[in-house]
C-alpha atoms as a PDB file:
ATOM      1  CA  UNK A   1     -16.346  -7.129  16.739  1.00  0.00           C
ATOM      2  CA  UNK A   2     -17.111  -5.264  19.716  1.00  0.00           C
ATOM      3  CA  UNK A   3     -14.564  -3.057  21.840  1.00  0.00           C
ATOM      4  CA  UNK A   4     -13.576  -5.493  24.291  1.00  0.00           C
ATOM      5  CA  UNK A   5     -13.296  -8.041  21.377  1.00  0.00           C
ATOM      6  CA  UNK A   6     -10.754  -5.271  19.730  1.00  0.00           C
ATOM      7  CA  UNK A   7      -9.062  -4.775  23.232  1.00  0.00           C
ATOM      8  CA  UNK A   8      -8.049  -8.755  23.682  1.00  0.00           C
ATOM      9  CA  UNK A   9      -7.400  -9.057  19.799  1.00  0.00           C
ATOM     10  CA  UNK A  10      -4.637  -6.259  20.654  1.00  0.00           C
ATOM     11  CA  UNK A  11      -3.741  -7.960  23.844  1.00  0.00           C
ATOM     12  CA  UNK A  12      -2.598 -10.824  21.628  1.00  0.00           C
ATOM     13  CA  UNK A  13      -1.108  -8.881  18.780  1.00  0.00           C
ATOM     14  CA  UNK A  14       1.530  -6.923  21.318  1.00  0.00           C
ATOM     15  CA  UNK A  15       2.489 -10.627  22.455  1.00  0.00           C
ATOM     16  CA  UNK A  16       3.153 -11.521  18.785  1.00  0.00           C
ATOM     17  CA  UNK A  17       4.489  -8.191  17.561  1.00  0.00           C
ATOM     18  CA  UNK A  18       5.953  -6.764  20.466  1.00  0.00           C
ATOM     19  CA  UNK A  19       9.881  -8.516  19.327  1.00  0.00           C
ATOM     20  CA  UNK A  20       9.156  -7.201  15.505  1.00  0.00           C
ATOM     21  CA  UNK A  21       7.688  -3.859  16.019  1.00  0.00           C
ATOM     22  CA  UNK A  22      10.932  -3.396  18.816  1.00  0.00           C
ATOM     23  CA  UNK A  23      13.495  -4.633  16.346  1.00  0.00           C
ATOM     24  CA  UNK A  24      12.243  -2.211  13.490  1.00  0.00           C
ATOM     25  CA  UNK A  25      12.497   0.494  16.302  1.00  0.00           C
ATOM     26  CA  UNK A  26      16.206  -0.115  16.985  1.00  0.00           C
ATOM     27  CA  UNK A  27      17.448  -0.664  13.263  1.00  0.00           C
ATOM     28  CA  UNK A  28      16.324   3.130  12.947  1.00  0.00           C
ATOM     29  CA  UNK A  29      17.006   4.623  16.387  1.00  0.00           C
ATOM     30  CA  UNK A  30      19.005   3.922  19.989  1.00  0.00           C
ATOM     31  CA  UNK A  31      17.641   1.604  22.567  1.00  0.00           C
ATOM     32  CA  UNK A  32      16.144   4.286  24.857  1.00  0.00           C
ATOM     33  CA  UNK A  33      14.986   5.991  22.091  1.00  0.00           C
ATOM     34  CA  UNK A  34      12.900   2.547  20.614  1.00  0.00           C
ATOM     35  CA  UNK A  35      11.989   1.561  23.864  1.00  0.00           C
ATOM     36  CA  UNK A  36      10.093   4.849  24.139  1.00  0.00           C
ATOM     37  CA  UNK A  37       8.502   4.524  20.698  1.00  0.00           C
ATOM     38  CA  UNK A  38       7.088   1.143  20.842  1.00  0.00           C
ATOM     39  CA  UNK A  39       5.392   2.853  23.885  1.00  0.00           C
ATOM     40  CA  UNK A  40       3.756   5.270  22.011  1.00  0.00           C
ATOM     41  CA  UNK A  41       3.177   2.675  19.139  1.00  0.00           C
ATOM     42  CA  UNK A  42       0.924   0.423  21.243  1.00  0.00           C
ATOM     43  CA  UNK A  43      -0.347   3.384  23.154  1.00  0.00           C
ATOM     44  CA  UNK A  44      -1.907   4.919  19.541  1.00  0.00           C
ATOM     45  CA  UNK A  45      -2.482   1.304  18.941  1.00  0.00           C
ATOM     46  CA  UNK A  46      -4.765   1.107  22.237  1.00  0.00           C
ATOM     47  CA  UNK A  47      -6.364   4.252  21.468  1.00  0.00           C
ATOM     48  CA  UNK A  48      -6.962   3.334  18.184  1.00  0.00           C
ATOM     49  CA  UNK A  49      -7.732  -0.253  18.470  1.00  0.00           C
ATOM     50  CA  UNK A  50     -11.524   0.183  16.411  1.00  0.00           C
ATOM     51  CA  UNK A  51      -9.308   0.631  13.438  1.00  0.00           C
ATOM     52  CA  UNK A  52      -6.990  -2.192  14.208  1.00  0.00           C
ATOM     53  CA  UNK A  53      -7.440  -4.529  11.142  1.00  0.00           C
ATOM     54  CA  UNK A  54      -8.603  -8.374  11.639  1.00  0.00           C
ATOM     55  CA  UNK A  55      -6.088  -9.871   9.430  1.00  0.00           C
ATOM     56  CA  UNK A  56      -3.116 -10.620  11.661  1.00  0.00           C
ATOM     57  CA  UNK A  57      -0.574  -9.950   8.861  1.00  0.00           C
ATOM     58  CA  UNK A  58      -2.341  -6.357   7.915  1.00  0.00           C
ATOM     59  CA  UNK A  59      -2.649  -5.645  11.715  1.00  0.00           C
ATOM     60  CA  UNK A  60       1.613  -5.986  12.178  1.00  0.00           C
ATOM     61  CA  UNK A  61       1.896  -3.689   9.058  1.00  0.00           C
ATOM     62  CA  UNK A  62      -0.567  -0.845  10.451  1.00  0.00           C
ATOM     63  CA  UNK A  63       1.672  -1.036  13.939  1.00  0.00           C
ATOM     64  CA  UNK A  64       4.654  -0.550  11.263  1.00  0.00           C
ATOM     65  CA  UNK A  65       3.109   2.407  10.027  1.00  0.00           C
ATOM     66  CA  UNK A  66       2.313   3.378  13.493  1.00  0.00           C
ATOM     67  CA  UNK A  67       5.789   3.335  14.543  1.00  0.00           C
ATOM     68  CA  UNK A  68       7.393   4.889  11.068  1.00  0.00           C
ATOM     69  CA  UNK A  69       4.833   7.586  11.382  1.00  0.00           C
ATOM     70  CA  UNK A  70       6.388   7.935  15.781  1.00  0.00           C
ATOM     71  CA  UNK A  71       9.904   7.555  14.591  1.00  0.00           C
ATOM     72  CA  UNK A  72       9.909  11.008  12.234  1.00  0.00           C
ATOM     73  CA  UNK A  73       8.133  12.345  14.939  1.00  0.00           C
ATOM     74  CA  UNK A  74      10.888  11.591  17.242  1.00  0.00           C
ATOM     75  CA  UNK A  75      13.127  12.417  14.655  1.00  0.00           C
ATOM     76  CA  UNK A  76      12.059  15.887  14.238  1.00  0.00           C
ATOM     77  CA  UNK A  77      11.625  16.680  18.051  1.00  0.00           C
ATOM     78  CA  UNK A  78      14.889  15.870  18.368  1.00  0.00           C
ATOM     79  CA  UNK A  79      16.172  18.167  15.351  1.00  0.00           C
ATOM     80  CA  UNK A  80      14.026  20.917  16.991  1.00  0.00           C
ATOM     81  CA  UNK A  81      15.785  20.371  20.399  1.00  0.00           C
ATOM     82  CA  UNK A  82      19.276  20.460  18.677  1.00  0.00           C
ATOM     83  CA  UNK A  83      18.201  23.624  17.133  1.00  0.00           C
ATOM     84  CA  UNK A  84      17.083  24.669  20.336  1.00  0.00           C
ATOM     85  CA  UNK A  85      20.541  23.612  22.036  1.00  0.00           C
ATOM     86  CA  UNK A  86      22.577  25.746  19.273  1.00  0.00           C
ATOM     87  CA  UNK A  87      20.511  28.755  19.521  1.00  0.00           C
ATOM     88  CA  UNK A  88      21.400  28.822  24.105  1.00  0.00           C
ATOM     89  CA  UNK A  89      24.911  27.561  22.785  1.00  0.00           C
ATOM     90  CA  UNK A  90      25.443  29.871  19.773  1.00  0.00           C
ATOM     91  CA  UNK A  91      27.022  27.373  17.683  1.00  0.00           C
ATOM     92  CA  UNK A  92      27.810  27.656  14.447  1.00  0.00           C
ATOM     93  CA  UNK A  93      27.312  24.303  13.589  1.00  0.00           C
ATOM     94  CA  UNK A  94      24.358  21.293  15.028  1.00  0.00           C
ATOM     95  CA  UNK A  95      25.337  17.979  15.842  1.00  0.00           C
ATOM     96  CA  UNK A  96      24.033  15.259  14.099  1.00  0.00           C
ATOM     97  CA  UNK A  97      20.806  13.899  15.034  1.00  0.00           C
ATOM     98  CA  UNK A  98      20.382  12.069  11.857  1.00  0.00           C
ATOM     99  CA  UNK A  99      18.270   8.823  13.236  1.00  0.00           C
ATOM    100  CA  UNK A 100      20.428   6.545  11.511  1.00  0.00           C
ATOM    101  CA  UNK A 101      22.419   4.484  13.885  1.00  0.00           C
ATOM    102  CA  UNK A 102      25.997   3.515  13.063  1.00  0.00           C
ATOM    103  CA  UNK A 103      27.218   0.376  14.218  1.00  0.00           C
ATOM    104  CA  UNK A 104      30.635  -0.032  11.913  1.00  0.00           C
ATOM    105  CA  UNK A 105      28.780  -1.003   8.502  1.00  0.00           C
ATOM    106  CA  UNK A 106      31.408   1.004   6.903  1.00  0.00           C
ATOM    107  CA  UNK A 107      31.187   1.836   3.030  1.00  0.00           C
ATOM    108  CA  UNK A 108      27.542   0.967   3.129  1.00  0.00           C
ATOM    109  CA  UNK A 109      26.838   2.317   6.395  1.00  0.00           C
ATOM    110  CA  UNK A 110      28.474   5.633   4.869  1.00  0.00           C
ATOM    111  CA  UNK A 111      26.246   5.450   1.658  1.00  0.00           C
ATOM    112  CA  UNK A 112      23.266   5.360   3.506  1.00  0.00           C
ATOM    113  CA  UNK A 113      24.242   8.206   5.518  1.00  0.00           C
ATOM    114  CA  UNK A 114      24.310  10.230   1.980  1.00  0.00           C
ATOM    115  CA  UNK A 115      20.747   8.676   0.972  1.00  0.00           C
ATOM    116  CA  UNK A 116      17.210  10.934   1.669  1.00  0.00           C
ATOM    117  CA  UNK A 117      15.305   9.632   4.534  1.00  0.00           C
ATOM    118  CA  UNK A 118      12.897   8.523   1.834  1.00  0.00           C
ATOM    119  CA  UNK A 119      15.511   6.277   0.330  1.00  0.00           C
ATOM    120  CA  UNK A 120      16.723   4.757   3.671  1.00  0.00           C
ATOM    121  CA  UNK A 121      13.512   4.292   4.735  1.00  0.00           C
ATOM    122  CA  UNK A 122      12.252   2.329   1.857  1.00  0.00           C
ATOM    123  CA  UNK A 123      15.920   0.459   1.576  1.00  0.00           C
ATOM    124  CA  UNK A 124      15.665  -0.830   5.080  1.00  0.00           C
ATOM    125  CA  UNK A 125      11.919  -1.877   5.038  1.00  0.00           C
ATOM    126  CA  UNK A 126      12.828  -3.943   2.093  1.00  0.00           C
ATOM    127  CA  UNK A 127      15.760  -4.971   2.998  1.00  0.00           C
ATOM    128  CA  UNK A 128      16.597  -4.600   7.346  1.00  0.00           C
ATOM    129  CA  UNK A 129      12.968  -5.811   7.560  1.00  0.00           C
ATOM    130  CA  UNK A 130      11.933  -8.145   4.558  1.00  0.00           C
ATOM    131  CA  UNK A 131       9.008  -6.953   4.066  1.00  0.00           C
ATOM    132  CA  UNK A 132       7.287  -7.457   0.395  1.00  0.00           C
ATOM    133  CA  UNK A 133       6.610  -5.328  -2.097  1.00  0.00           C
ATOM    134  CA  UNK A 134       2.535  -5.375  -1.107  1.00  0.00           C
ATOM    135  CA  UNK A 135       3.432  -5.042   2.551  1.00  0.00           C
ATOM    136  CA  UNK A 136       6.103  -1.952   1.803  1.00  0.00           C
ATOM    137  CA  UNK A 137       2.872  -0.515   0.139  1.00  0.00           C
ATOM    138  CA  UNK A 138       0.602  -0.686   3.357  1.00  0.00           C
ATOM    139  CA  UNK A 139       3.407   0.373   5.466  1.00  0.00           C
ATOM    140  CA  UNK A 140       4.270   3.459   3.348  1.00  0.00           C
ATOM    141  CA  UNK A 141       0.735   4.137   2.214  1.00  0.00           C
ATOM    142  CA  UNK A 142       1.591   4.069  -1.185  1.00  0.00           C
ATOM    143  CA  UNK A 143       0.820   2.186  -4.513  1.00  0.00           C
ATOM    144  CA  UNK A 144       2.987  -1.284  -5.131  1.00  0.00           C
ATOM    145  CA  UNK A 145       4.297   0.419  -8.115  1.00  0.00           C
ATOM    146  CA  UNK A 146       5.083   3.267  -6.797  1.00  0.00           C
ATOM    147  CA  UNK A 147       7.302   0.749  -4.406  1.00  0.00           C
ATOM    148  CA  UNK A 148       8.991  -0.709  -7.355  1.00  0.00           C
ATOM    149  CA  UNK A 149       9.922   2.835  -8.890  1.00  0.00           C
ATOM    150  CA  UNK A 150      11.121   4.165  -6.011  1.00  0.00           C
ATOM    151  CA  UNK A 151      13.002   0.660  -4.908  1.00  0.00           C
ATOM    152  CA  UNK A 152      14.738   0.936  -8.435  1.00  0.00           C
ATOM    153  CA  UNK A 153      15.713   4.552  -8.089  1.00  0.00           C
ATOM    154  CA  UNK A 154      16.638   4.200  -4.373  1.00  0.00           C
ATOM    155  CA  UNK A 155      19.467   1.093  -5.414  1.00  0.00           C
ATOM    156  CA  UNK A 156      20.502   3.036  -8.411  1.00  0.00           C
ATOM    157  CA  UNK A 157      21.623   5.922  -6.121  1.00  0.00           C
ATOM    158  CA  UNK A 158      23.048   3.785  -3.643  1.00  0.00           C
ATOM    159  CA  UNK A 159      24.770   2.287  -6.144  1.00  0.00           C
ATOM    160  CA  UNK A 160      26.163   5.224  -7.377  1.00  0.00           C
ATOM    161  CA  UNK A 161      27.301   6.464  -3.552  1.00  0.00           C
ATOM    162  CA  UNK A 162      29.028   2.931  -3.452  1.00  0.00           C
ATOM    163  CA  UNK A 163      30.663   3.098  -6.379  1.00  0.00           C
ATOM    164  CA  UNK A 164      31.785   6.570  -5.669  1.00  0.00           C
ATOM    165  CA  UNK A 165      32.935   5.222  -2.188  1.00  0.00           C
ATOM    166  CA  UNK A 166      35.577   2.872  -4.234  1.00  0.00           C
ATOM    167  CA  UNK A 167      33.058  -0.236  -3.240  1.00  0.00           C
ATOM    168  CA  UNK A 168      32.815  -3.001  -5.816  1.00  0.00           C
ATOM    169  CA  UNK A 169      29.119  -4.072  -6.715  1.00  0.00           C
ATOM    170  CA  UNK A 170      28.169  -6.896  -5.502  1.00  0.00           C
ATOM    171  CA  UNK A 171      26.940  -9.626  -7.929  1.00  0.00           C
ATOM    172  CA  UNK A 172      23.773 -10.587  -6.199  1.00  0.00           C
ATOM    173  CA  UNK A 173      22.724  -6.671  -7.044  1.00  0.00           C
ATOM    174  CA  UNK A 174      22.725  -7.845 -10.880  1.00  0.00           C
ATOM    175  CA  UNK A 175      20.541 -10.613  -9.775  1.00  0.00           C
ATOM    176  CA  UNK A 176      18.055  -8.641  -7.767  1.00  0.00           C
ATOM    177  CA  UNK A 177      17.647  -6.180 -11.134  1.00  0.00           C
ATOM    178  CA  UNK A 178      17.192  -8.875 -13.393  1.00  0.00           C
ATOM    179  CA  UNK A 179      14.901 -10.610 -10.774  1.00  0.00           C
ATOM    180  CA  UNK A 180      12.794  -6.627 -10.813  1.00  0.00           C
ATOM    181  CA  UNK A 181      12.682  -6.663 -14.431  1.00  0.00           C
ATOM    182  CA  UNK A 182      11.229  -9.911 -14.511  1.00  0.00           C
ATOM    183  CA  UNK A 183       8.772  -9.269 -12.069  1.00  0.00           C
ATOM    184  CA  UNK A 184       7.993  -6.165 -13.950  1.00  0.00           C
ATOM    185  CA  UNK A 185       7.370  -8.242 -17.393  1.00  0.00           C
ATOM    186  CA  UNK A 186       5.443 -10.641 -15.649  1.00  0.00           C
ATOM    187  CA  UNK A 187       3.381  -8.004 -14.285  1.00  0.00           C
ATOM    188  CA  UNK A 188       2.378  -6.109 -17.172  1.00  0.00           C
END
């Protein structure tokens, strides 16, 4: 596939993706904020497009991985610049900058607060963006089981911040770990 090939193959893949990779953007960060990312995502995408993959599916996942990969950049520049702002300031303390959003989710919004980045991020691919386990795998540029370890260990904390938080579990959380540790039999 030649350049120009690649070029209209991308043309096509913002029209499709555009809403998806958008919506990902704004789970994780404001609206000016995600409209400035998904710039830069299809702007490495462009730049980039000789490694854009044929396989439609595979292709929305790289732009995924594009945008995670923007996101903790954006993420960080803005911690710098906070730093920044205390040091003119000379404050004691920063004010949060932490990219997730908080839209009234309450006891779970609050236990994901408490998570690593690590853990929200792998929580809300799975969950905010129902991906699969394969596609969390692409996205994160890690092994499926190395998705299913660190899914596992990821609820089990949140879990435990939930329960801490007075929240009752909910009974489709049984479910999903006897639904893991059947796909986990069935895999070995």
């Amino acid at each position: 596939m030649d350049a120009d090939e690649r070029g209209e193959q991308l043309e096509q893949l913002f029209r499709q993706t555009f809403r998806r990779v958008m919506a990902y953007c704004l789970r994780r960060t404001g609206e000016t904020a995600a409209h400035d990312v998904v710039a830069e995502v299809y702007g490495i995408a462009w730049r980039r497009r000789r490694q854009l993959p044929s396989d439609d599916e595979e292709a929305v996942l790289w732009l995924l991985g594009i945008a995670r990969r923007a996101l903790a950049n954006q993420a960080r520049s803005q911690r710098r610049w906070a730093r920044l702002l205390l040091r003119v300031a000379e404050r004691a303390d920063p004010p949060d900058t932490g990219p997730l959003r908080h839209d009234g989710g309450g006891e779970l919004a609050a236990a994901l607060a408490q998570a690593s980045d690590a853990d929200r991020e792998l929580l809300r691919l799975a969950y905010w963006d129902d991906l699969s386990r394969q596609d969390i795998a692409t996205v994160l540029g890690i092994s499926v089981g190395a998705v299913d370890t660190r899914l596992h260990r990821a609820r089990q904390r949140l879990r435990v911040r939930l329960g801490a938080a007075g929240a009752h579990q909910d009974p489709t959380d049984e479910k999903d770990d006897k639904d893991d540790k059947e796909k986990d039999h069935a895999e070995r």
